[in-house]
PDB file of N, CA and C in Angstrom:
ATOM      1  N   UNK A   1       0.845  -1.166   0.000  1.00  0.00           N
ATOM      2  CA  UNK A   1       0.000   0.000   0.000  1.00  0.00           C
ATOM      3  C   UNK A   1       0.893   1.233   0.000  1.00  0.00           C
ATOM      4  N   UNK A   2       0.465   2.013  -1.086  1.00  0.00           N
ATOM      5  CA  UNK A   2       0.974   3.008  -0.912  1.00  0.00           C
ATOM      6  C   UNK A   2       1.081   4.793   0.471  1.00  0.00           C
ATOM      7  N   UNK A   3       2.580   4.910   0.551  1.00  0.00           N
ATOM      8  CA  UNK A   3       2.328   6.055   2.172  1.00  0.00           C
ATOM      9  C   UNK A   3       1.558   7.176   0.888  1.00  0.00           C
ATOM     10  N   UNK A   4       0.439   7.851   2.042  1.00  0.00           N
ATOM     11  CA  UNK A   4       0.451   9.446   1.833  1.00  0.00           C
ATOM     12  C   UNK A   4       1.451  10.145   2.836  1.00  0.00           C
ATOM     13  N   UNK A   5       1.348  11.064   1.538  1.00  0.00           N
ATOM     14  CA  UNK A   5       2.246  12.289   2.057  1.00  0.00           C
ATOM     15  C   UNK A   5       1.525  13.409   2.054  1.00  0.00           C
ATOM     16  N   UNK A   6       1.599  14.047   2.922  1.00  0.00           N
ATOM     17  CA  UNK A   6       1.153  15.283   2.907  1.00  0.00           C
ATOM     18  C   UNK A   6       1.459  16.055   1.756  1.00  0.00           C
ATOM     19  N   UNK A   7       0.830  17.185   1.437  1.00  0.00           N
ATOM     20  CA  UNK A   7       1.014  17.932   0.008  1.00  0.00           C
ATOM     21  C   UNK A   7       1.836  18.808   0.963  1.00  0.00           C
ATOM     22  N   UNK A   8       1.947  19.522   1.851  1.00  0.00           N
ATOM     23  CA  UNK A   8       2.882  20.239   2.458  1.00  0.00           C
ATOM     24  C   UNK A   8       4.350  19.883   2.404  1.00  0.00           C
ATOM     25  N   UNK A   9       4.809  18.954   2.846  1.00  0.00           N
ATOM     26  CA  UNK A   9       5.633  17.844   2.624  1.00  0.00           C
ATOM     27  C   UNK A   9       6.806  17.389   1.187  1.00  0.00           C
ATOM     28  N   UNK A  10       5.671  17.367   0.463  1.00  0.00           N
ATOM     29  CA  UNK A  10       5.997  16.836  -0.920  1.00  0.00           C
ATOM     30  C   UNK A  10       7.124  17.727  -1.675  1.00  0.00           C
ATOM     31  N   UNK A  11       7.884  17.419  -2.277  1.00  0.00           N
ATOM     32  CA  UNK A  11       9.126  17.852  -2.772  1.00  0.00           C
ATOM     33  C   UNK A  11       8.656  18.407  -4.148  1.00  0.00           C
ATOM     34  N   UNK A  12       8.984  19.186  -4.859  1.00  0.00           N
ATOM     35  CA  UNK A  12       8.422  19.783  -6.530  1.00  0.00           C
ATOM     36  C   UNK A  12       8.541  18.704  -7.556  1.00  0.00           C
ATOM     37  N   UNK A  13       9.416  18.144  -7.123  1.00  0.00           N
ATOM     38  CA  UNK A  13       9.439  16.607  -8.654  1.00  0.00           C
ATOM     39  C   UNK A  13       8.365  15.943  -7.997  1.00  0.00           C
ATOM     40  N   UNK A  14       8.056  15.539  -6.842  1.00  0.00           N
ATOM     41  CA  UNK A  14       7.151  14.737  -6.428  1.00  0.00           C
ATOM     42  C   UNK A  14       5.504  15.329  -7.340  1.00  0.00           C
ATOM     43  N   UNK A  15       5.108  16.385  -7.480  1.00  0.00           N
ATOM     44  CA  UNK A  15       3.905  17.270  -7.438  1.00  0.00           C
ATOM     45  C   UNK A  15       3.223  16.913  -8.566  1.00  0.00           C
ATOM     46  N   UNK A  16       2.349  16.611  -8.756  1.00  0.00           N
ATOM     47  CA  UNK A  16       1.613  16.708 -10.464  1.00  0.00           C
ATOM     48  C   UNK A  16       1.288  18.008 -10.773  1.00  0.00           C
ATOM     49  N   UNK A  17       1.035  18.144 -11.764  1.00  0.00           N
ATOM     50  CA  UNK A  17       0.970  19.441 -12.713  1.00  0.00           C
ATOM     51  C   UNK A  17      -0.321  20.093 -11.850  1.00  0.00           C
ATOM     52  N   UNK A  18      -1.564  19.222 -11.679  1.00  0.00           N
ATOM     53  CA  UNK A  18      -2.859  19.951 -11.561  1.00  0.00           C
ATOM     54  C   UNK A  18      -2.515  19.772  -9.993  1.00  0.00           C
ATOM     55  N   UNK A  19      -1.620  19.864  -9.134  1.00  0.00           N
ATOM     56  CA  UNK A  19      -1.278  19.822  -7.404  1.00  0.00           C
ATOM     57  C   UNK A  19      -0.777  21.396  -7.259  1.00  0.00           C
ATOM     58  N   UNK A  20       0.283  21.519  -8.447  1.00  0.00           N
ATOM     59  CA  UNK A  20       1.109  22.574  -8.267  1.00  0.00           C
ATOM     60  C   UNK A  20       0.350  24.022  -7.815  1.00  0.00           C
ATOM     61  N   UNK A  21      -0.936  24.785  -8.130  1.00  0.00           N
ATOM     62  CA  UNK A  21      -1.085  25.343  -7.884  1.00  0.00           C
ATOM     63  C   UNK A  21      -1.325  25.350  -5.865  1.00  0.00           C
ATOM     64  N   UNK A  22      -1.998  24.253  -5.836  1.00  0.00           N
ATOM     65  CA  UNK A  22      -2.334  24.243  -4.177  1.00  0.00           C
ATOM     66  C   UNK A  22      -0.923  24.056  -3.361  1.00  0.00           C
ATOM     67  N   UNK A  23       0.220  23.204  -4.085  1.00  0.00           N
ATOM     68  CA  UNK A  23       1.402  23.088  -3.725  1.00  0.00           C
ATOM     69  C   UNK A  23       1.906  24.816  -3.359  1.00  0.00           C
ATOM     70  N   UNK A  24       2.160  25.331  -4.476  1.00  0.00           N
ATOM     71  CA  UNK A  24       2.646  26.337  -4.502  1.00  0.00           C
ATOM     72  C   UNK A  24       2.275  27.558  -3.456  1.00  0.00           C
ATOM     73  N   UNK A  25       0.631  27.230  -2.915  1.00  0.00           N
ATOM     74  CA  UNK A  25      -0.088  28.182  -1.842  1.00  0.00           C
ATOM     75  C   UNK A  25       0.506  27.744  -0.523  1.00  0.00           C
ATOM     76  N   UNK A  26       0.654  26.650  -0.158  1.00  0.00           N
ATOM     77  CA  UNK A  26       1.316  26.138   0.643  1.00  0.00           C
ATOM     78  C   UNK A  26       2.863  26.251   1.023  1.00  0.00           C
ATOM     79  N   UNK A  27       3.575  26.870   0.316  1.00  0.00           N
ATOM     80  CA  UNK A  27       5.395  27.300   0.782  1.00  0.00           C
ATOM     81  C   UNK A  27       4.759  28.272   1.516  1.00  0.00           C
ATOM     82  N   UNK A  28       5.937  28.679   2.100  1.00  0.00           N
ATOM     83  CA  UNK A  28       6.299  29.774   2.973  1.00  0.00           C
ATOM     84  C   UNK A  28       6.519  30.965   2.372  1.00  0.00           C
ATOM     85  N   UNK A  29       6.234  32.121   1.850  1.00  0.00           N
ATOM     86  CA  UNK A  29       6.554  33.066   1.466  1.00  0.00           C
ATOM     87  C   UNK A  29       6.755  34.306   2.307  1.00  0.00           C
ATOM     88  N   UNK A  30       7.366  34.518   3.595  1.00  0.00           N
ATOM     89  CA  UNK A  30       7.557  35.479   5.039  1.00  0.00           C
ATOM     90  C   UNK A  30       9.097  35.374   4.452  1.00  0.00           C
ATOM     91  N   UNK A  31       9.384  36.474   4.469  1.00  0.00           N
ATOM     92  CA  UNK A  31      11.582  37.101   4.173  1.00  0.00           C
ATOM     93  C   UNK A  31      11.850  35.881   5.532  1.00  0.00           C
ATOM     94  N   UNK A  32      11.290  35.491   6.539  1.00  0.00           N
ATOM     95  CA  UNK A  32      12.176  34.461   7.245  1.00  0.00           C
ATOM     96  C   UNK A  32      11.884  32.956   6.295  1.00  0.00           C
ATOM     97  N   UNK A  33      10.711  32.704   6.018  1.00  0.00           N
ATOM     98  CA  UNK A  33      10.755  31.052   5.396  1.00  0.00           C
ATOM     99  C   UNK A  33      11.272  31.481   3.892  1.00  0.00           C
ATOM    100  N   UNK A  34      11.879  32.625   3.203  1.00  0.00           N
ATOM    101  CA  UNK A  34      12.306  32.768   2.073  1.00  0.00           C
ATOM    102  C   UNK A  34      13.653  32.902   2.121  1.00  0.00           C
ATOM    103  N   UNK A  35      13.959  33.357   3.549  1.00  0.00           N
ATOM    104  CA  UNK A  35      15.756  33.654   3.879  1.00  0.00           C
ATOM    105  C   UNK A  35      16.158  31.441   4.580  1.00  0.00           C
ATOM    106  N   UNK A  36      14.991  31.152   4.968  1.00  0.00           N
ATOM    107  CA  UNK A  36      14.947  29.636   5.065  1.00  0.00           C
ATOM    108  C   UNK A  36      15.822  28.821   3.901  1.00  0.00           C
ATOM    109  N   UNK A  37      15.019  29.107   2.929  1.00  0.00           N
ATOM    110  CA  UNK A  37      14.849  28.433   2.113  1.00  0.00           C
ATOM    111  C   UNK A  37      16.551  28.952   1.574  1.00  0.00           C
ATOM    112  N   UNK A  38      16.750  29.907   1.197  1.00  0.00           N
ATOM    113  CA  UNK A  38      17.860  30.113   0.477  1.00  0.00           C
ATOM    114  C   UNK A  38      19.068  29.882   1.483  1.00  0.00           C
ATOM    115  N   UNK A  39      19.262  29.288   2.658  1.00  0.00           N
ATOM    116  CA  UNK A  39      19.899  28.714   3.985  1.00  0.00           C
ATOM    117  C   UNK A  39      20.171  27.549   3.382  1.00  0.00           C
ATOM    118  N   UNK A  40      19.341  26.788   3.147  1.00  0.00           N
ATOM    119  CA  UNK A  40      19.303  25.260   2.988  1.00  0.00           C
ATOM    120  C   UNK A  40      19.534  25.215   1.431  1.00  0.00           C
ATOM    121  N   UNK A  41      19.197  25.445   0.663  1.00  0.00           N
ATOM    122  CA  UNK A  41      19.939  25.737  -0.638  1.00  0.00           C
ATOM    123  C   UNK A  41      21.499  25.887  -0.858  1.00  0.00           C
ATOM    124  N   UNK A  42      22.027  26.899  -0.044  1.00  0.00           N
ATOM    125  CA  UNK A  42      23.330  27.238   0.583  1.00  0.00           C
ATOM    126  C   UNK A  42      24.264  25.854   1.004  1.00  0.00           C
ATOM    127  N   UNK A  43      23.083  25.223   2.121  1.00  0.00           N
ATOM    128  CA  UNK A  43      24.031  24.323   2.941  1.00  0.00           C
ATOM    129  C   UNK A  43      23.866  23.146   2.036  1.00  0.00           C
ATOM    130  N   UNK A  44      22.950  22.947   1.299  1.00  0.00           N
ATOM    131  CA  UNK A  44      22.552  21.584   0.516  1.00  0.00           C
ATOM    132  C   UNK A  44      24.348  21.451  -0.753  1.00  0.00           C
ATOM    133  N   UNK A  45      24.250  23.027  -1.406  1.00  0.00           N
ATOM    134  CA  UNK A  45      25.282  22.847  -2.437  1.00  0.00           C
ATOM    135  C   UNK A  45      26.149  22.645  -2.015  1.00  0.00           C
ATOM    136  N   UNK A  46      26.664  23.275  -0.488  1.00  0.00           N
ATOM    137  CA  UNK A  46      28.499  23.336   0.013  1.00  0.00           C
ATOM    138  C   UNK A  46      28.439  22.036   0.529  1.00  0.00           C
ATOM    139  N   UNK A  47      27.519  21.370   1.194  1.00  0.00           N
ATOM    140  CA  UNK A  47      28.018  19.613   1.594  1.00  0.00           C
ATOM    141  C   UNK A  47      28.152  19.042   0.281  1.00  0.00           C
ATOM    142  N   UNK A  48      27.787  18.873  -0.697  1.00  0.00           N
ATOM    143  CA  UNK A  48      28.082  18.186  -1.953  1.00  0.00           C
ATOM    144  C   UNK A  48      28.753  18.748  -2.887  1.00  0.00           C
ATOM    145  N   UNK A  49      29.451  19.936  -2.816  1.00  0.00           N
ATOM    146  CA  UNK A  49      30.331  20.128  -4.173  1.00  0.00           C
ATOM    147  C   UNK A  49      31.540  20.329  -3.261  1.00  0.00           C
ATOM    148  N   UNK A  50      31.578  21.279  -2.065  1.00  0.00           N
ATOM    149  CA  UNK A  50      32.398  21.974  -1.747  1.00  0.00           C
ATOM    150  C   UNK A  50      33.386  21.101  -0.513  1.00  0.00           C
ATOM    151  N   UNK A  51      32.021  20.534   0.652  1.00  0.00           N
ATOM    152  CA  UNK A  51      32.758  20.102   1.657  1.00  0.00           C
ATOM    153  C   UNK A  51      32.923  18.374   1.278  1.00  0.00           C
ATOM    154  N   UNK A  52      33.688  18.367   1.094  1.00  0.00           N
ATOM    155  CA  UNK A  52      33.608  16.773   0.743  1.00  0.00           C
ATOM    156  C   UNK A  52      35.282  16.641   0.774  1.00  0.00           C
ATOM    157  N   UNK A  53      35.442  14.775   0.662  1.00  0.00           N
ATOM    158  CA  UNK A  53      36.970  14.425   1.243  1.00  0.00           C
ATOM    159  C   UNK A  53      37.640  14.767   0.081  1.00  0.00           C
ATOM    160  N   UNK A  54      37.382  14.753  -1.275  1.00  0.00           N
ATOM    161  CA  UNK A  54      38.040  14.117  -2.431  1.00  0.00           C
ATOM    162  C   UNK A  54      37.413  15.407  -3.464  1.00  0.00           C
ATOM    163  N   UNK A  55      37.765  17.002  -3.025  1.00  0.00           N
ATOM    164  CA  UNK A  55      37.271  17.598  -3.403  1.00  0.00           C
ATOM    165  C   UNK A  55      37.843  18.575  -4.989  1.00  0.00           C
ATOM    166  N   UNK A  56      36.856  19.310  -5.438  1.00  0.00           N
ATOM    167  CA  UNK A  56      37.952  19.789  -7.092  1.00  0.00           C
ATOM    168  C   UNK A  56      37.415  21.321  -6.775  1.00  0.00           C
ATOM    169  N   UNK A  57      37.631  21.612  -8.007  1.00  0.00           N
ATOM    170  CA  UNK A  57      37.710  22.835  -8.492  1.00  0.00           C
ATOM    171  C   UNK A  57      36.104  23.069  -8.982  1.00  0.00           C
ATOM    172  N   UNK A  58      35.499  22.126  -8.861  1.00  0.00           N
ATOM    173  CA  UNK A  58      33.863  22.073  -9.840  1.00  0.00           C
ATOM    174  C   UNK A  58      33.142  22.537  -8.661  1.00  0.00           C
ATOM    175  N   UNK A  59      33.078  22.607  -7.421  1.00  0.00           N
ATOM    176  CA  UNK A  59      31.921  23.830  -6.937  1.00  0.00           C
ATOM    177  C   UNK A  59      32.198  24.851  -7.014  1.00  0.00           C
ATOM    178  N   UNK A  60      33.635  25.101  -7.000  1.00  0.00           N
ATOM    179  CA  UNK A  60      33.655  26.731  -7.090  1.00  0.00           C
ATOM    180  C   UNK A  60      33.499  27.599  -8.602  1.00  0.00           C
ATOM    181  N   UNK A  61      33.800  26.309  -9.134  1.00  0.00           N
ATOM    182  CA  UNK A  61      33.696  26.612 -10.799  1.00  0.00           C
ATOM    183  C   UNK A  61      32.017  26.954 -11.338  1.00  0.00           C
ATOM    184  N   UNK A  62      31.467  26.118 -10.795  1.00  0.00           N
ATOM    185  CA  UNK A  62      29.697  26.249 -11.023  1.00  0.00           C
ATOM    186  C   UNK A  62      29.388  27.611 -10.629  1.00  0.00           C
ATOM    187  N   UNK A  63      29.953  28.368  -9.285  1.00  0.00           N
ATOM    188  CA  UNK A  63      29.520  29.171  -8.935  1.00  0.00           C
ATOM    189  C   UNK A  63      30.083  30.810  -9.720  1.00  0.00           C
ATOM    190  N   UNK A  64      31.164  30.181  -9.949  1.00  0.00           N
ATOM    191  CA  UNK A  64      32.109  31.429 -11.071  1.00  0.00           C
ATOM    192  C   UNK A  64      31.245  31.356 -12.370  1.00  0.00           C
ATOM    193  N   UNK A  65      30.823  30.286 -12.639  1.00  0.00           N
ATOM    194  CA  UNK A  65      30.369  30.012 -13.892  1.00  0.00           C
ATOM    195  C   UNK A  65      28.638  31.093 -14.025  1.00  0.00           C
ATOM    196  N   UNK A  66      27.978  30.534 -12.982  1.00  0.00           N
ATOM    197  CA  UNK A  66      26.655  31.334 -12.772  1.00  0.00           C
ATOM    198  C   UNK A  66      26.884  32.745 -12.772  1.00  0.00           C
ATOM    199  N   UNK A  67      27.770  33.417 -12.087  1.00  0.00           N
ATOM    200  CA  UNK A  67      28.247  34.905 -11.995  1.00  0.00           C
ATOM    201  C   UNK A  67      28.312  35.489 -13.517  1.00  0.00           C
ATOM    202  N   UNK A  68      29.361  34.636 -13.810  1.00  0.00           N
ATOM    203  CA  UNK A  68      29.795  35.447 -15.181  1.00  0.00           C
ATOM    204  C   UNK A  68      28.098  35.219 -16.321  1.00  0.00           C
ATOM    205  N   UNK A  69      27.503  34.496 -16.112  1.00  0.00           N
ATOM    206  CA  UNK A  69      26.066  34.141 -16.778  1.00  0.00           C
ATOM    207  C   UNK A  69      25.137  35.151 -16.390  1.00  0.00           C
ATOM    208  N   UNK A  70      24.949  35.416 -15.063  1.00  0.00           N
ATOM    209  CA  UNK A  70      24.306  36.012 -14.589  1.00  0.00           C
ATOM    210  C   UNK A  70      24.560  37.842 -15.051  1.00  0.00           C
ATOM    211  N   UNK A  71      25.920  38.372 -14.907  1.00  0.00           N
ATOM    212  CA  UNK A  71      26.302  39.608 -15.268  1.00  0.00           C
ATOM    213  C   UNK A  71      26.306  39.339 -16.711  1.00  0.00           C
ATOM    214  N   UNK A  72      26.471  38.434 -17.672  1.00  0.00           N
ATOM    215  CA  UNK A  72      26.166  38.596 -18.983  1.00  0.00           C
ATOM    216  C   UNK A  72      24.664  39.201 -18.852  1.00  0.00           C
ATOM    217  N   UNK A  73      23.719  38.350 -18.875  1.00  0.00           N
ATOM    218  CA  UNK A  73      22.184  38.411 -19.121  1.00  0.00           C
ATOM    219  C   UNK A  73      22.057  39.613 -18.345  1.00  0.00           C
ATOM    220  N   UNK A  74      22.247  40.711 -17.454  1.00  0.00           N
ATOM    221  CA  UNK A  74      22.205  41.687 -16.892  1.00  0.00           C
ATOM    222  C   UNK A  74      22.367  42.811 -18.089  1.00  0.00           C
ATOM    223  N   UNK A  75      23.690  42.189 -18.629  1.00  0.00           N
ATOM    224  CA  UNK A  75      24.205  43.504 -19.379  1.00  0.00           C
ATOM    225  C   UNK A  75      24.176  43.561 -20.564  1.00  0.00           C
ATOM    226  N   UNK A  76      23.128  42.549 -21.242  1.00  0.00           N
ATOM    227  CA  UNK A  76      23.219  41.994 -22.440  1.00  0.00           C
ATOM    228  C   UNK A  76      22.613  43.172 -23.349  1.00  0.00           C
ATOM    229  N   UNK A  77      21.677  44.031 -22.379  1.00  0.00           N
ATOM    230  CA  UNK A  77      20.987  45.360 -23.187  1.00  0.00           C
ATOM    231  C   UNK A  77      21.951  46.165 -24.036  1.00  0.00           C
ATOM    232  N   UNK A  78      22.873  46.296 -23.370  1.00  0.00           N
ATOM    233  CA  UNK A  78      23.897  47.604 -23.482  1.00  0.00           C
ATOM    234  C   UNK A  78      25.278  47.148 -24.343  1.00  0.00           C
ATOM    235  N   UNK A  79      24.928  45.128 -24.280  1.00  0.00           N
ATOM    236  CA  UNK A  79      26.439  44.655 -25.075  1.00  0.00           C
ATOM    237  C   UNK A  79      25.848  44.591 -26.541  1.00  0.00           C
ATOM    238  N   UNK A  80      24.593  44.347 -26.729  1.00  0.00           N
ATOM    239  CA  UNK A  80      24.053  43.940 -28.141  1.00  0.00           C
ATOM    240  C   UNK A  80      24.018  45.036 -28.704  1.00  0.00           C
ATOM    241  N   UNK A  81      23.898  46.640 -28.725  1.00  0.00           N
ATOM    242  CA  UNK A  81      24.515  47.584 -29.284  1.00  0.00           C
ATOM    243  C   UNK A  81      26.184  48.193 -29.457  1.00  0.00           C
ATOM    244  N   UNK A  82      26.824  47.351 -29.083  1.00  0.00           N
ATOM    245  CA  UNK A  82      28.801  47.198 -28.901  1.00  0.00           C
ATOM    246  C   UNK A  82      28.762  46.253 -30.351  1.00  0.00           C
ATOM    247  N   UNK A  83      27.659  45.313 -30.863  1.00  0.00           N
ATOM    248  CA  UNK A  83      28.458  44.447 -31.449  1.00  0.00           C
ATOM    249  C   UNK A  83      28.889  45.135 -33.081  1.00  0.00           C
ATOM    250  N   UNK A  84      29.759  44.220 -33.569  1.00  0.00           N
ATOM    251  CA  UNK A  84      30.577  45.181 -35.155  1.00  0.00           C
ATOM    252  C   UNK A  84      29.228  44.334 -36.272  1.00  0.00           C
ATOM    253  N   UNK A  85      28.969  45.469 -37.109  1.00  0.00           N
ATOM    254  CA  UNK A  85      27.868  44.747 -38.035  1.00  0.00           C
ATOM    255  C   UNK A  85      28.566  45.287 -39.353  1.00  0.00           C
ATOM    256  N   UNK A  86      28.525  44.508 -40.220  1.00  0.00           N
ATOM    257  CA  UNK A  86      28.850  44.714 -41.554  1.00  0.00           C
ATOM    258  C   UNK A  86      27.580  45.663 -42.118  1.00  0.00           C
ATOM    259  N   UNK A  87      28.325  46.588 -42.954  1.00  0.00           N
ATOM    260  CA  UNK A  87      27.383  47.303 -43.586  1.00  0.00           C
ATOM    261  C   UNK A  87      27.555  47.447 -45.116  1.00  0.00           C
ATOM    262  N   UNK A  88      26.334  46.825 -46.091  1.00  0.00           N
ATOM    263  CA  UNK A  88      26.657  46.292 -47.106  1.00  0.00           C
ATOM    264  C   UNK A  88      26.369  47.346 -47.987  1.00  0.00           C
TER     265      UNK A  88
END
């Protein structure tokens, strides 16, 4: 037999499409369960990329990597008039 789970509970891959809206009423949205959430996000990535025995250069790289992505798409307004266009 299958467990219920609470819809509170339930993880976003877990959710069906027609759940998601009641899912979604149900997070926490208070700057403390939103400063929560981005806590555990935090601690979830540094135990698995960062703190580990046998560790590389690939968490810090993911995170250099997002930056430079992130300040692209920021500044992308102001770079797409920089670019050289042939004029025929």
């Amino acid at each position: 037999m299958a467990s219920v789970v609470p819809m509170k509970e339930k993880k976003l891959m877990d959710v069906k499409i027609g759940e998601l809206p009641k899912w979604i009423l149900m997070r926490d949205f208070t700057p403390k369960g939103i400063a929560g959430a981005f806590q555990r996000g935090y601690y979830r990535y540094y135990n698995k990329y960062v703190n580990v025995k046998k560790g590389s250069v690939a968490g810090v790289s993911m995170v250099l990597a997002a930056y430079v992505l992130f300040n692209y798409c920021r500044s992308y307004k102001e770079l797409k008039h920089e670019r050289r266009r042939k004029y025929h």
